[in-house]
Protein backbone atom coordinates (compact mmCIF):
# COMPACT_ATOMS: atom_id res chain seq x y z
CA UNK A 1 -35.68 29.40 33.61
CA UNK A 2 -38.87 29.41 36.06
CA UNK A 3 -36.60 30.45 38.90
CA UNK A 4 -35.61 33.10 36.58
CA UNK A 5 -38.84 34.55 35.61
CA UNK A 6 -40.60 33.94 39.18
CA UNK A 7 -37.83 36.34 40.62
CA UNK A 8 -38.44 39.37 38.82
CA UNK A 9 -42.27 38.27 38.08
CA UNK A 10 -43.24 42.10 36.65
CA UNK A 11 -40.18 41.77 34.24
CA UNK A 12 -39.82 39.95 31.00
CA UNK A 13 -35.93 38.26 31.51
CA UNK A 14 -34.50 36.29 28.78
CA UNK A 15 -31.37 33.78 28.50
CA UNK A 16 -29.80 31.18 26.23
CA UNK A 17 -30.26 27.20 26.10
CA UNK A 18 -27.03 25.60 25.41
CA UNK A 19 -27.38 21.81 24.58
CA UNK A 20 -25.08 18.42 23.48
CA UNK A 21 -26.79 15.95 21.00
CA UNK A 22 -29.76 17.92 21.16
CA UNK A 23 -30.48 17.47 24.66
CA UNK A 24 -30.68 21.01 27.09
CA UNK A 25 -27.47 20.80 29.20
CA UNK A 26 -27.57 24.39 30.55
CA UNK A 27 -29.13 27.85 31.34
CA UNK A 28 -27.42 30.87 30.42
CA UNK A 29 -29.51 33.98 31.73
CA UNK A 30 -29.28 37.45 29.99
CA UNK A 31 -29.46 40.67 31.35
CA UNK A 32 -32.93 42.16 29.54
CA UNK A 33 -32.08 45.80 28.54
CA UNK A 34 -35.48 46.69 26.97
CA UNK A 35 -36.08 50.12 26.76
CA UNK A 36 -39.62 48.74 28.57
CA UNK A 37 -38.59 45.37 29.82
CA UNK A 38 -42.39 45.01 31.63
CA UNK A 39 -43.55 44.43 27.98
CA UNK A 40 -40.84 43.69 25.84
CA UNK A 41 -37.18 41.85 26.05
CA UNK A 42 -33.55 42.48 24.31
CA UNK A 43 -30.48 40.73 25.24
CA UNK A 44 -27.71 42.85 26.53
CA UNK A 45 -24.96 42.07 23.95
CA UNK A 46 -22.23 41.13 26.21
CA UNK A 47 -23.76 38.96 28.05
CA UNK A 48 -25.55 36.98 25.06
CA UNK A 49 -21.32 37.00 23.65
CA UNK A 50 -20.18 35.88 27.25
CA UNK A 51 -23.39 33.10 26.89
CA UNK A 52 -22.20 32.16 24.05
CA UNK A 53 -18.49 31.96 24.57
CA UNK A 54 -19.10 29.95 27.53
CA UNK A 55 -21.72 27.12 25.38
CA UNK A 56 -18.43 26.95 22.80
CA UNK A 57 -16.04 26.20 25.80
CA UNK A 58 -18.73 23.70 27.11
CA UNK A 59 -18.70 21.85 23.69
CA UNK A 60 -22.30 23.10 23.23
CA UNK A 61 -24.70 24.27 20.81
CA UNK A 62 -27.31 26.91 20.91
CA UNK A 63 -30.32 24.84 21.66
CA UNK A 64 -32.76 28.10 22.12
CA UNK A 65 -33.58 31.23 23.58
CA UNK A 66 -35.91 31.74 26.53
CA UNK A 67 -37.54 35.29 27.87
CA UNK A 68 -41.23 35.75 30.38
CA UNK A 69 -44.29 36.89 29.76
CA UNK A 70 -45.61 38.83 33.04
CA UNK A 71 -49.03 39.03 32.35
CA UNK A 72 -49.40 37.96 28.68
CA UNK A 73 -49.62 34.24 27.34
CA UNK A 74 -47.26 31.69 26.74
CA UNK A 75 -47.15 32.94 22.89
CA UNK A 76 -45.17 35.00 20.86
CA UNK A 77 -45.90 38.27 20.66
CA UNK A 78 -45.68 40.48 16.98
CA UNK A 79 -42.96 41.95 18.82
CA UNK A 80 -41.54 38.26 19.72
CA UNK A 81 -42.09 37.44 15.98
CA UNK A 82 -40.64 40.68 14.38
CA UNK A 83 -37.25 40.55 16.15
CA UNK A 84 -36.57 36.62 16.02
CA UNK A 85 -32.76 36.62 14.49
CA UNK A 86 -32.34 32.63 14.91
CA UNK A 87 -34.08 30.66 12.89
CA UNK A 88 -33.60 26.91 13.81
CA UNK A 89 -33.45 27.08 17.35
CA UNK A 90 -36.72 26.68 19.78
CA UNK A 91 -38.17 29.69 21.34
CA UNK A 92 -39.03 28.91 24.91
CA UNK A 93 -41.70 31.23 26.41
CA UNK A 94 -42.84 31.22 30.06
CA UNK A 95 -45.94 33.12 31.20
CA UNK A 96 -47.14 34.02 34.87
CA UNK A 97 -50.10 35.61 33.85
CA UNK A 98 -51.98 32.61 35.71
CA UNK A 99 -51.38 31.29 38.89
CA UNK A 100 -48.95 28.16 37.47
CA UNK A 101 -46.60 29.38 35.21
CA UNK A 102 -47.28 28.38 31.77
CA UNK A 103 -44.83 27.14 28.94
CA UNK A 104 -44.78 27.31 25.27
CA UNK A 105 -42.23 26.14 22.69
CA UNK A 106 -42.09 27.81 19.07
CA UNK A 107 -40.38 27.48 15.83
CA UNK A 108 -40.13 31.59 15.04
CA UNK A 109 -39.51 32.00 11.00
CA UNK A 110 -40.18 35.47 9.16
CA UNK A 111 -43.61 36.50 10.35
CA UNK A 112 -44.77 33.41 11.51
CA UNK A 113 -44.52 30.85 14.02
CA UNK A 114 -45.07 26.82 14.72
CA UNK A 115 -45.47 25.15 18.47
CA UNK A 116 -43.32 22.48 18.63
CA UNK A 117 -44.66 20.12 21.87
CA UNK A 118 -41.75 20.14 24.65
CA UNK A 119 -40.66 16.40 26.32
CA UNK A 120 -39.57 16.98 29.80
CA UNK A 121 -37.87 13.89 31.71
């Protein structure tokens, strides 16, 4: 996901997190076709189908969705928050506004959201 984002730093790019027994197991990037994708993100539908075909093949579930914030926080954003369609899964959110990326985890529900605390091994 970091590689991701650091490669096309002045665009948001988004993917899918497919998992087994609730552990991440893979990366599934997703072409962003935001009408602005400096400031916003939208998952081209084929490829989030293709993602997802490809996690049901694997024997995996959707763990959570991923996208980059250029130059904002590692938060959602109302726009983040208005077009969550998952509920249940973690929303992973990497910024570069700062010199070291930064990472935040959510919980996106309606018009709110929780920070759940990530464990990396």
């Amino acid at each position: 996901m970091l590689e991701h984002a650091q490669g096309v730093p002045e665009l948001e790019v988004c993917g899918l997190l497919g998992a087994r027994r609730g552990q991440v197991t893979s990366v599934y990037p997703v072409p962003n076709t935001a009408d602005d994708p400096r400031r916003y993100f939208l998952m081209e539908p084929r490829g989030q189908i293709d993602a997802m075909r490809t996690m049901r093949q694997a024997g995996e579930t959707l763990f959570g969705i991923y996208h980059s914030h250029p130059s904002t926080p590692a938060q959602p954003s109302v726009h983040d928050v208005e077009l969550a369609a998952y509920p249940g899964v973690v929303y992973l959110i990497i910024s570069l506004a700062k010199p070291e990326a930064q990472m935040g985890a959510f919980y996106l529900d309606g018009a709110s959201y929780k920070e759940v605390a990530l464990s990396i091994y």
